[in-house]
PDB file of N, CA and C in Angstrom:
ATOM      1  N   UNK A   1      28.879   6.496 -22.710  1.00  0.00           N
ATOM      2  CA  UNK A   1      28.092   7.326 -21.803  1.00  0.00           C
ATOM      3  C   UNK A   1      27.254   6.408 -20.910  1.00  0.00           C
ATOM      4  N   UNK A   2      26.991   6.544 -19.765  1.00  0.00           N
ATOM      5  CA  UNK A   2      26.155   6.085 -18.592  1.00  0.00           C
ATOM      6  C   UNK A   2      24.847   6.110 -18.863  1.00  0.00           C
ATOM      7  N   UNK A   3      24.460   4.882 -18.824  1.00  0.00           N
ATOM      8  CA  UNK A   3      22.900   4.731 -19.193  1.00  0.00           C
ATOM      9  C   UNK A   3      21.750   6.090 -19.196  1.00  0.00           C
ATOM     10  N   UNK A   4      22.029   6.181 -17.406  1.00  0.00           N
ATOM     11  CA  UNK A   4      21.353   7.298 -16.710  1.00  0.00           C
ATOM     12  C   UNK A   4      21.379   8.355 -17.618  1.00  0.00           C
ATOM     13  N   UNK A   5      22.656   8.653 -17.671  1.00  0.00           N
ATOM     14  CA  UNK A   5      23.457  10.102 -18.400  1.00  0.00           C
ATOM     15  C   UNK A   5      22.444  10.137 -19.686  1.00  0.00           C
ATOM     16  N   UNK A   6      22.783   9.244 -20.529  1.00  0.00           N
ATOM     17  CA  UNK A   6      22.067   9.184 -21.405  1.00  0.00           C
ATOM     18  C   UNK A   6      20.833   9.606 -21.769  1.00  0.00           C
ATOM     19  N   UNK A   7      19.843   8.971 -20.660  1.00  0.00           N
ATOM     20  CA  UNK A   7      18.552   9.613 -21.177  1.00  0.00           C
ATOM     21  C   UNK A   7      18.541  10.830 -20.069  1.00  0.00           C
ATOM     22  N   UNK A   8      19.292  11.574 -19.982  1.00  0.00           N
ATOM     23  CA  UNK A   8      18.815  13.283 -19.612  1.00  0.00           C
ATOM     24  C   UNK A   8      19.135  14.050 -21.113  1.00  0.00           C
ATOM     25  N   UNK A   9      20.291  13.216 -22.154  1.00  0.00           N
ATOM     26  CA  UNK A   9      20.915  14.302 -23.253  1.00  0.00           C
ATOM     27  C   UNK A   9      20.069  13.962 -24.404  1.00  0.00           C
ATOM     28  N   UNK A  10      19.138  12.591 -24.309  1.00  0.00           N
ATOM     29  CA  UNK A  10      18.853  12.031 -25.535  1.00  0.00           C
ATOM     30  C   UNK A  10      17.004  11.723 -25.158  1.00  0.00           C
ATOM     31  N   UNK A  11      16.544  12.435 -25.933  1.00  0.00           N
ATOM     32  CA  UNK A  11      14.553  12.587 -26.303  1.00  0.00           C
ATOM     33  C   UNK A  11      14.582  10.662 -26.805  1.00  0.00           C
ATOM     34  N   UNK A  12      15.345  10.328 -27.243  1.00  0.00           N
ATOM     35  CA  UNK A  12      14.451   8.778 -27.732  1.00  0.00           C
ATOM     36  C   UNK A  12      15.160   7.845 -26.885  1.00  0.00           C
ATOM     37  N   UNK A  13      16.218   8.097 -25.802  1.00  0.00           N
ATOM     38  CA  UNK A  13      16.328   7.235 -24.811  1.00  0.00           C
ATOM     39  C   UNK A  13      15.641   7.713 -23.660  1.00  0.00           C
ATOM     40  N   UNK A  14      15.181   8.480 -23.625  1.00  0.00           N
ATOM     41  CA  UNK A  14      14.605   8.880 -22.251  1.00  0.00           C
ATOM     42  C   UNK A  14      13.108   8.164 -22.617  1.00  0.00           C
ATOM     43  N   UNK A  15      12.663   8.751 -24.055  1.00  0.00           N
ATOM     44  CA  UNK A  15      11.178   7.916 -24.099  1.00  0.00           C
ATOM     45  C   UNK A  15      11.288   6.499 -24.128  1.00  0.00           C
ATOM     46  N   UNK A  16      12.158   5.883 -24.306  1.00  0.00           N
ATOM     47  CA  UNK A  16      12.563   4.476 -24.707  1.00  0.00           C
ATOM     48  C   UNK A  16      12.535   3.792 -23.028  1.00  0.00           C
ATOM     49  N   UNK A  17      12.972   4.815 -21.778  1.00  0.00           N
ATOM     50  CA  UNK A  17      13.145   4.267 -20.676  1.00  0.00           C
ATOM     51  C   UNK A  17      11.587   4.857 -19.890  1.00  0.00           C
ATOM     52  N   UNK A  18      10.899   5.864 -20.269  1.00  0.00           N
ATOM     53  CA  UNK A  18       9.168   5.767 -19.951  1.00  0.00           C
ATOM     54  C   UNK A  18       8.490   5.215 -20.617  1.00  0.00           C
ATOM     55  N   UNK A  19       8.766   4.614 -21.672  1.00  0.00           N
ATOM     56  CA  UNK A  19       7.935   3.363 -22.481  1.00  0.00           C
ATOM     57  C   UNK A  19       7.930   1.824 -21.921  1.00  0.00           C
ATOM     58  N   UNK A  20       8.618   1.973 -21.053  1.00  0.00           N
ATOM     59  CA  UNK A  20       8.967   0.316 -20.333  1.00  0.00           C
ATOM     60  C   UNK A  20       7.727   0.652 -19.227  1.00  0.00           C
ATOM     61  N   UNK A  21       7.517   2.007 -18.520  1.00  0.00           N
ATOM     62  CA  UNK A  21       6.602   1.789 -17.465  1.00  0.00           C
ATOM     63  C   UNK A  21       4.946   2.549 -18.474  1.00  0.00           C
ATOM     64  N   UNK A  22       5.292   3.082 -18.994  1.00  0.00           N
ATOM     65  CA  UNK A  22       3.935   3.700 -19.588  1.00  0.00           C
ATOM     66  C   UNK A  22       3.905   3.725 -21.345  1.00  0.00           C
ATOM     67  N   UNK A  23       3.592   1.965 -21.760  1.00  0.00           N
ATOM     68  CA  UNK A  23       4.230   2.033 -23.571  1.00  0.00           C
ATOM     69  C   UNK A  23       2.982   3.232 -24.593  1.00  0.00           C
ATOM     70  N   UNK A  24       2.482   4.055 -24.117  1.00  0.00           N
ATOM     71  CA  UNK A  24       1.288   5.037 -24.724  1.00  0.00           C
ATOM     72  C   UNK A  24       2.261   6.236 -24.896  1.00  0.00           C
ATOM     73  N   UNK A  25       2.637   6.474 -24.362  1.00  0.00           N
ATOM     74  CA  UNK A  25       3.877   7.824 -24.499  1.00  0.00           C
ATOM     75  C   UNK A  25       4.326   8.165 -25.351  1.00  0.00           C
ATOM     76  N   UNK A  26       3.856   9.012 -26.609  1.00  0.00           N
ATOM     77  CA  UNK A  26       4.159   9.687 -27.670  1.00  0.00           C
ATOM     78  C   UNK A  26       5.377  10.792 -27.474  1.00  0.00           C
ATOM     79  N   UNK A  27       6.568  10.836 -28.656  1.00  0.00           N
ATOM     80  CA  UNK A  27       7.499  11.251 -28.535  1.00  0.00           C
ATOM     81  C   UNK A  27       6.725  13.069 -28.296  1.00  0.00           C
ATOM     82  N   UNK A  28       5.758  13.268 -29.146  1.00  0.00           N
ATOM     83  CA  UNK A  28       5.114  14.532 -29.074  1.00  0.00           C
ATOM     84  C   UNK A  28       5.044  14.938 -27.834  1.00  0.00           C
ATOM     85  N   UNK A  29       4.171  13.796 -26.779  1.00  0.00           N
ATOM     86  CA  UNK A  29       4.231  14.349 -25.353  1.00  0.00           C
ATOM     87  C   UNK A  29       5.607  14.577 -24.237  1.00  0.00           C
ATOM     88  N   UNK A  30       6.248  14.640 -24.267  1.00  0.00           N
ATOM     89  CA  UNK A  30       7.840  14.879 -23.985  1.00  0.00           C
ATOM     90  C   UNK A  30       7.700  16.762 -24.364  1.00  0.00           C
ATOM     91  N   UNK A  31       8.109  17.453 -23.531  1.00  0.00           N
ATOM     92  CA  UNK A  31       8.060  19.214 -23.722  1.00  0.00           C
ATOM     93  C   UNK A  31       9.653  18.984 -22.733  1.00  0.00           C
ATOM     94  N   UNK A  32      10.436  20.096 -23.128  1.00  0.00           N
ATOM     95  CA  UNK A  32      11.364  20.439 -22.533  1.00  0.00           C
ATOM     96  C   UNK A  32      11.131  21.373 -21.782  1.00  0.00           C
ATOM     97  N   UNK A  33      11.566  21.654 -20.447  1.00  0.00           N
ATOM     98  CA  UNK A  33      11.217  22.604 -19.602  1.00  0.00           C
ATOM     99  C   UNK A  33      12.627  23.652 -18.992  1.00  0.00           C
ATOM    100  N   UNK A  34      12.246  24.126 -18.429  1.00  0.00           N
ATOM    101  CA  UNK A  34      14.155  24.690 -17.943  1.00  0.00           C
ATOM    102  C   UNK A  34      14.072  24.194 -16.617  1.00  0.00           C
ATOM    103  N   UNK A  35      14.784  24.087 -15.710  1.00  0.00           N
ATOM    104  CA  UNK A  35      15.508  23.844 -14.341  1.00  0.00           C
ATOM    105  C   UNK A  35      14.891  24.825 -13.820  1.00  0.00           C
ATOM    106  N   UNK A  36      14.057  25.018 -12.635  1.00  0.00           N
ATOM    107  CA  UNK A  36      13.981  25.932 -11.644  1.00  0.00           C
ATOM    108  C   UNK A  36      14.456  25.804  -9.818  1.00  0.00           C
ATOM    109  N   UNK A  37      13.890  26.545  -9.292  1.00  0.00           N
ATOM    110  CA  UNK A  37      13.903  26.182  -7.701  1.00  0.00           C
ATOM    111  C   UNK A  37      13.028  26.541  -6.815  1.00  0.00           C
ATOM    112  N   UNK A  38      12.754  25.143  -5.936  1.00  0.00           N
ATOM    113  CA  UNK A  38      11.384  24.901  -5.687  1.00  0.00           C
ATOM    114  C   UNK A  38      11.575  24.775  -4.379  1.00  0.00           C
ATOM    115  N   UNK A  39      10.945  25.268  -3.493  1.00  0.00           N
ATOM    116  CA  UNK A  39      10.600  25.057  -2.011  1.00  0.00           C
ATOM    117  C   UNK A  39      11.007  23.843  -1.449  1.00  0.00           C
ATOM    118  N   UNK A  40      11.407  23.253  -0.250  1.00  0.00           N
ATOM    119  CA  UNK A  40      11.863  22.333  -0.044  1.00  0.00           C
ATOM    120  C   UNK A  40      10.902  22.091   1.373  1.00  0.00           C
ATOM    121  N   UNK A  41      10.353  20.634   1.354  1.00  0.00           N
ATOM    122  CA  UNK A  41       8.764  20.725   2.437  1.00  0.00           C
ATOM    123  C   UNK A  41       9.815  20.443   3.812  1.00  0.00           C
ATOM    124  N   UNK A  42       9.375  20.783   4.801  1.00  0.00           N
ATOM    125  CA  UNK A  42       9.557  20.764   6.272  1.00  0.00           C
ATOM    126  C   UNK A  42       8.770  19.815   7.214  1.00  0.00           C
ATOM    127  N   UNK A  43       9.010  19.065   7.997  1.00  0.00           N
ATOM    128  CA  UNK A  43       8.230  18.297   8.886  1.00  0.00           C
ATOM    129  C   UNK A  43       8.094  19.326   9.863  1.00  0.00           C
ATOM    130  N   UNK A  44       6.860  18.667  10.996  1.00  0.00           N
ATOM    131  CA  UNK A  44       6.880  19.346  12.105  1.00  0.00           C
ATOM    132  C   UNK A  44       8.237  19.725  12.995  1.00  0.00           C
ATOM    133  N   UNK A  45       8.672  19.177  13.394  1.00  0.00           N
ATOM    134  CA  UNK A  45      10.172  19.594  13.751  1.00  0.00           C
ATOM    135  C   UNK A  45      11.166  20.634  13.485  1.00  0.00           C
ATOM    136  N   UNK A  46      10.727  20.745  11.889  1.00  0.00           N
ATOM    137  CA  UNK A  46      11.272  22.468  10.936  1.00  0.00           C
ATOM    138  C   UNK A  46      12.456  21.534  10.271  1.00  0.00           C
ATOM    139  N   UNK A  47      12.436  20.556  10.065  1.00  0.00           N
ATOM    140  CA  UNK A  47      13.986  19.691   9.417  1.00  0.00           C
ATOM    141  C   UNK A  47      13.378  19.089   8.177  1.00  0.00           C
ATOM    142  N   UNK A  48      14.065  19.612   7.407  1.00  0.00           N
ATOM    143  CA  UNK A  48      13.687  19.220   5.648  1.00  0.00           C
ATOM    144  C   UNK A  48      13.540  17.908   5.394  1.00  0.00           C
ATOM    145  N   UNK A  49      12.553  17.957   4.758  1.00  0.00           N
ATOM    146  CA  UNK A  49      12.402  16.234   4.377  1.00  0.00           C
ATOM    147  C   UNK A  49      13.208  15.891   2.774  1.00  0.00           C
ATOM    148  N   UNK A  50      13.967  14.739   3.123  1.00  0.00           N
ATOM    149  CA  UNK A  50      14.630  14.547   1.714  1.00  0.00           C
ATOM    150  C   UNK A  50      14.424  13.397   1.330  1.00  0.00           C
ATOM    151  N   UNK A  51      13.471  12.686   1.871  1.00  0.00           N
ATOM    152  CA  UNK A  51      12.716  11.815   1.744  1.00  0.00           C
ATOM    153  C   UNK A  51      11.719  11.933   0.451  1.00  0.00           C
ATOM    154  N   UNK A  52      11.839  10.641  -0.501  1.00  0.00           N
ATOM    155  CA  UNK A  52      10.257  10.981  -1.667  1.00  0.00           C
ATOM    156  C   UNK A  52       8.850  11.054  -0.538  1.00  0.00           C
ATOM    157  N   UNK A  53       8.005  11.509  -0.946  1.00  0.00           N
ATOM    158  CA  UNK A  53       6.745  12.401  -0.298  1.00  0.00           C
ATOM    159  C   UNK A  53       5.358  12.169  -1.251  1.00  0.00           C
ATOM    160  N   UNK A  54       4.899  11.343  -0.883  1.00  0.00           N
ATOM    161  CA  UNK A  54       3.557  11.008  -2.005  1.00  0.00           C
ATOM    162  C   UNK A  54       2.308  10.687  -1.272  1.00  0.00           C
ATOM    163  N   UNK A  55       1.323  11.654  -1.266  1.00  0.00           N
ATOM    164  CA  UNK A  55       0.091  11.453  -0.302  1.00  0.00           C
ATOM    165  C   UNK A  55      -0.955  10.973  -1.652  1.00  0.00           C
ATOM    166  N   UNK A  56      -1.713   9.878  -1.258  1.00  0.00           N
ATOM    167  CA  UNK A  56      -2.960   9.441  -1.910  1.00  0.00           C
ATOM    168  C   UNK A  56      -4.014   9.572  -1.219  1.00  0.00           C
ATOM    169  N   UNK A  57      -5.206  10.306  -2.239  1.00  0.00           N
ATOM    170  CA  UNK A  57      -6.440  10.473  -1.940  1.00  0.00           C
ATOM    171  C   UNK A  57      -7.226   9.571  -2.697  1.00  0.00           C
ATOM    172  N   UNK A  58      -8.327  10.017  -2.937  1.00  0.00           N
ATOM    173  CA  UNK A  58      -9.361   8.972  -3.328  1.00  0.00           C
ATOM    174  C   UNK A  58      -9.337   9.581  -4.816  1.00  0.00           C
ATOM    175  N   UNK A  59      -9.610  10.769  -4.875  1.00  0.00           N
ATOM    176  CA  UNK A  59      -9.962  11.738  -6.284  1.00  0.00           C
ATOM    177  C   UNK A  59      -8.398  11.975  -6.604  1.00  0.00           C
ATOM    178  N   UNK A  60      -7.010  12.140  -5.772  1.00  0.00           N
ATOM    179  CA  UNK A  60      -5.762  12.553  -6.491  1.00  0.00           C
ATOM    180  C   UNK A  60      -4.326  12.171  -6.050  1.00  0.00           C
ATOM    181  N   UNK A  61      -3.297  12.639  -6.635  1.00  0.00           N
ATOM    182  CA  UNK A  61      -1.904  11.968  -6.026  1.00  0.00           C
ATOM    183  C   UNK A  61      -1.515  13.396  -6.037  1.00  0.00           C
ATOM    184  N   UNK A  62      -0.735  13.473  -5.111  1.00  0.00           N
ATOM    185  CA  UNK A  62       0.070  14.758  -4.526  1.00  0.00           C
ATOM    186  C   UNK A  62       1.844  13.909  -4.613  1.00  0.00           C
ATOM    187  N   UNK A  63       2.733  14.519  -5.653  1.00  0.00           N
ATOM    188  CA  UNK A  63       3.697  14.165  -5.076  1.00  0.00           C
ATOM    189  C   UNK A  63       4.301  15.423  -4.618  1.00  0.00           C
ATOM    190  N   UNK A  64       4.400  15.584  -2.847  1.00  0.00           N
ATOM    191  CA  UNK A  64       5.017  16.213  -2.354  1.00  0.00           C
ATOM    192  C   UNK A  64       6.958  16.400  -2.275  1.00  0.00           C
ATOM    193  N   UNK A  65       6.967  15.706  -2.850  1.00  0.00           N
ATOM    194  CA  UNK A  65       8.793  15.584  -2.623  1.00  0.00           C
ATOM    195  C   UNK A  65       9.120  14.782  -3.054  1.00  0.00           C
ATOM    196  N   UNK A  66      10.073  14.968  -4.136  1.00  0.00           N
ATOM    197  CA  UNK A  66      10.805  14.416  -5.281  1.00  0.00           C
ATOM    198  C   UNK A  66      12.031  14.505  -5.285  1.00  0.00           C
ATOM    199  N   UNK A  67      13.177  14.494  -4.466  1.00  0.00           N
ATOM    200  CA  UNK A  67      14.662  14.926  -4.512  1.00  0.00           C
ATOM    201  C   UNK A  67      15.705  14.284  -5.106  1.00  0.00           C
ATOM    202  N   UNK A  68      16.853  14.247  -4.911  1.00  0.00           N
ATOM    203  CA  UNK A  68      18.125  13.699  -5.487  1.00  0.00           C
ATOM    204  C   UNK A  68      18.001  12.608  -4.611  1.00  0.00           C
ATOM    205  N   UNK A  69      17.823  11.460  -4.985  1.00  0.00           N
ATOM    206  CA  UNK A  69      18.490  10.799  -6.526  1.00  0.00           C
ATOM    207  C   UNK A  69      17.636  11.145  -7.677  1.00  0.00           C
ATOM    208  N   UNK A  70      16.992  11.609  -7.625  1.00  0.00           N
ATOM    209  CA  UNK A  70      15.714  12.346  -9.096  1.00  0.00           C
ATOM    210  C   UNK A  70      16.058  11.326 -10.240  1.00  0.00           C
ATOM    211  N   UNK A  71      17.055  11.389 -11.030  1.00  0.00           N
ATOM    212  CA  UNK A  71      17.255  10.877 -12.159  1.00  0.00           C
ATOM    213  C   UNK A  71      17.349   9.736 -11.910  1.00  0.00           C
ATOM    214  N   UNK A  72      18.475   9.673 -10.898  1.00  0.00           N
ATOM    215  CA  UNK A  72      18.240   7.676 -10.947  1.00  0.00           C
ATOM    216  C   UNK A  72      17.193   6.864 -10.276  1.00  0.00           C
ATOM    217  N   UNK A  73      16.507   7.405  -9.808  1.00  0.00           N
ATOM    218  CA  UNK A  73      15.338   7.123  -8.904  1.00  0.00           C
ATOM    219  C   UNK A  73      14.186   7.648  -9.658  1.00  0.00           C
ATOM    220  N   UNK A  74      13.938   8.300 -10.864  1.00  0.00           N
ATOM    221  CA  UNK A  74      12.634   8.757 -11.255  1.00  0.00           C
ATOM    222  C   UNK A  74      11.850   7.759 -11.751  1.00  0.00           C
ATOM    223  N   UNK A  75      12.257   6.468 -12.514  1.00  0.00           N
ATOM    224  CA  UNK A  75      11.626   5.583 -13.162  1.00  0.00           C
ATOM    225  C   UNK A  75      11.217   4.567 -11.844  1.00  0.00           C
ATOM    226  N   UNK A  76      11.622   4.584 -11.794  1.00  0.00           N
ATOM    227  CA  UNK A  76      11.324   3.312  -9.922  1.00  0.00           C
ATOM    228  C   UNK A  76      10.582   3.869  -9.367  1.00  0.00           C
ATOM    229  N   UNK A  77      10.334   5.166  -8.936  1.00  0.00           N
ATOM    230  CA  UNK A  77       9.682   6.232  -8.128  1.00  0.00           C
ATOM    231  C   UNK A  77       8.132   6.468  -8.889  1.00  0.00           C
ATOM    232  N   UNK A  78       8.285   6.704 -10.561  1.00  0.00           N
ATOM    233  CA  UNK A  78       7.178   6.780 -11.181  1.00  0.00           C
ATOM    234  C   UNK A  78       6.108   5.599 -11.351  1.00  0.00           C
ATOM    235  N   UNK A  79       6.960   4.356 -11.619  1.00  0.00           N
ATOM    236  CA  UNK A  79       6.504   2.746 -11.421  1.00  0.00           C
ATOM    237  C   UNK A  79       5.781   2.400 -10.337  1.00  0.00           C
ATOM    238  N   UNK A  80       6.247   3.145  -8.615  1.00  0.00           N
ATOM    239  CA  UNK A  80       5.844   2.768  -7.637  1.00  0.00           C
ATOM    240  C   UNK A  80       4.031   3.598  -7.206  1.00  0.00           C
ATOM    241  N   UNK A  81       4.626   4.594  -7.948  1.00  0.00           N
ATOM    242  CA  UNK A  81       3.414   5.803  -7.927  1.00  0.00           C
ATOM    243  C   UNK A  81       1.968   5.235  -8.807  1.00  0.00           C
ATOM    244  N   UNK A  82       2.360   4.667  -9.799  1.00  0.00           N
ATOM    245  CA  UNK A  82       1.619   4.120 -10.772  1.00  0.00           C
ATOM    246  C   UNK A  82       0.911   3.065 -10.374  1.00  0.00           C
ATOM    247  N   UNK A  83       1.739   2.009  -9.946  1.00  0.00           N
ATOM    248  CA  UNK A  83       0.930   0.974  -9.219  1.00  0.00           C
ATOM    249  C   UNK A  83       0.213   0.998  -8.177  1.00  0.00           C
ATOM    250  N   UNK A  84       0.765   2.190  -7.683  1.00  0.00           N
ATOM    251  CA  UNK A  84      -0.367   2.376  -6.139  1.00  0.00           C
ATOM    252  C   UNK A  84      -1.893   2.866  -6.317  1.00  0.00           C
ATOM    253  N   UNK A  85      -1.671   3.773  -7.806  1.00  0.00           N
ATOM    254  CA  UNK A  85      -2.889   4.474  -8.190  1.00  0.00           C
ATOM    255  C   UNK A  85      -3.611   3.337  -8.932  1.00  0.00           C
ATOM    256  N   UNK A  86      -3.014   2.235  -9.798  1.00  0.00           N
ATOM    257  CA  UNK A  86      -4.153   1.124 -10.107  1.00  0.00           C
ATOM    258  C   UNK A  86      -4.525   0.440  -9.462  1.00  0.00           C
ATOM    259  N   UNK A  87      -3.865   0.252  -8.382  1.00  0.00           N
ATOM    260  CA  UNK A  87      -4.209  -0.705  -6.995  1.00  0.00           C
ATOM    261  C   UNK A  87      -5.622  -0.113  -6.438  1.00  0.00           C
ATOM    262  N   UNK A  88      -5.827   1.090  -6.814  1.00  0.00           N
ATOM    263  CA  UNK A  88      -7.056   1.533  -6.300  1.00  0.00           C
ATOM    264  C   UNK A  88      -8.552   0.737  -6.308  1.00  0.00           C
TER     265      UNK A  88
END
């Protein structure tokens, strides 16, 4: 099975691959959720952004847009998010 693949079917490879960016991550904190569908943001223009989307404030992080590649891009994406907020 494909690395990736892997940690969507498997709870101790998926924590095993958010323990490399955040090693505090208790298997407890992991909740399964279901799949929904979520609004998709628009630029001025009215043309969907499929672009990742992350505004920083002083007090919070907004991630506005999260799309496909999601899975293969979530750990790189979460890493990049992370460091920007300790950079503070």
């Amino acid at each position: 099975m494909a690395e990736n693949a892997k940690v969507t079917v498997s709870k101790k490879a998926f924590l095993k691959e958010i323990r490399r960016i955040s090693p505090s991550v208790k298997r407890g904190d992991l909740k399964k959720h279901p799949p929904g569908i979520r609004a998709q943001p628009v630029n001025r223009k009215g043309e969907i952004v499929n672009d990742m989307l992350v505004e920083f404030t002083d007090d919070a992080t907004h991630i506005l847009n999260a799309v496909s590649p999601g899975l293969t891009a979530s750990l790189s994406f979460a890493e990049y998010v992370v460091d920007r907020i300790e950079r503070k």
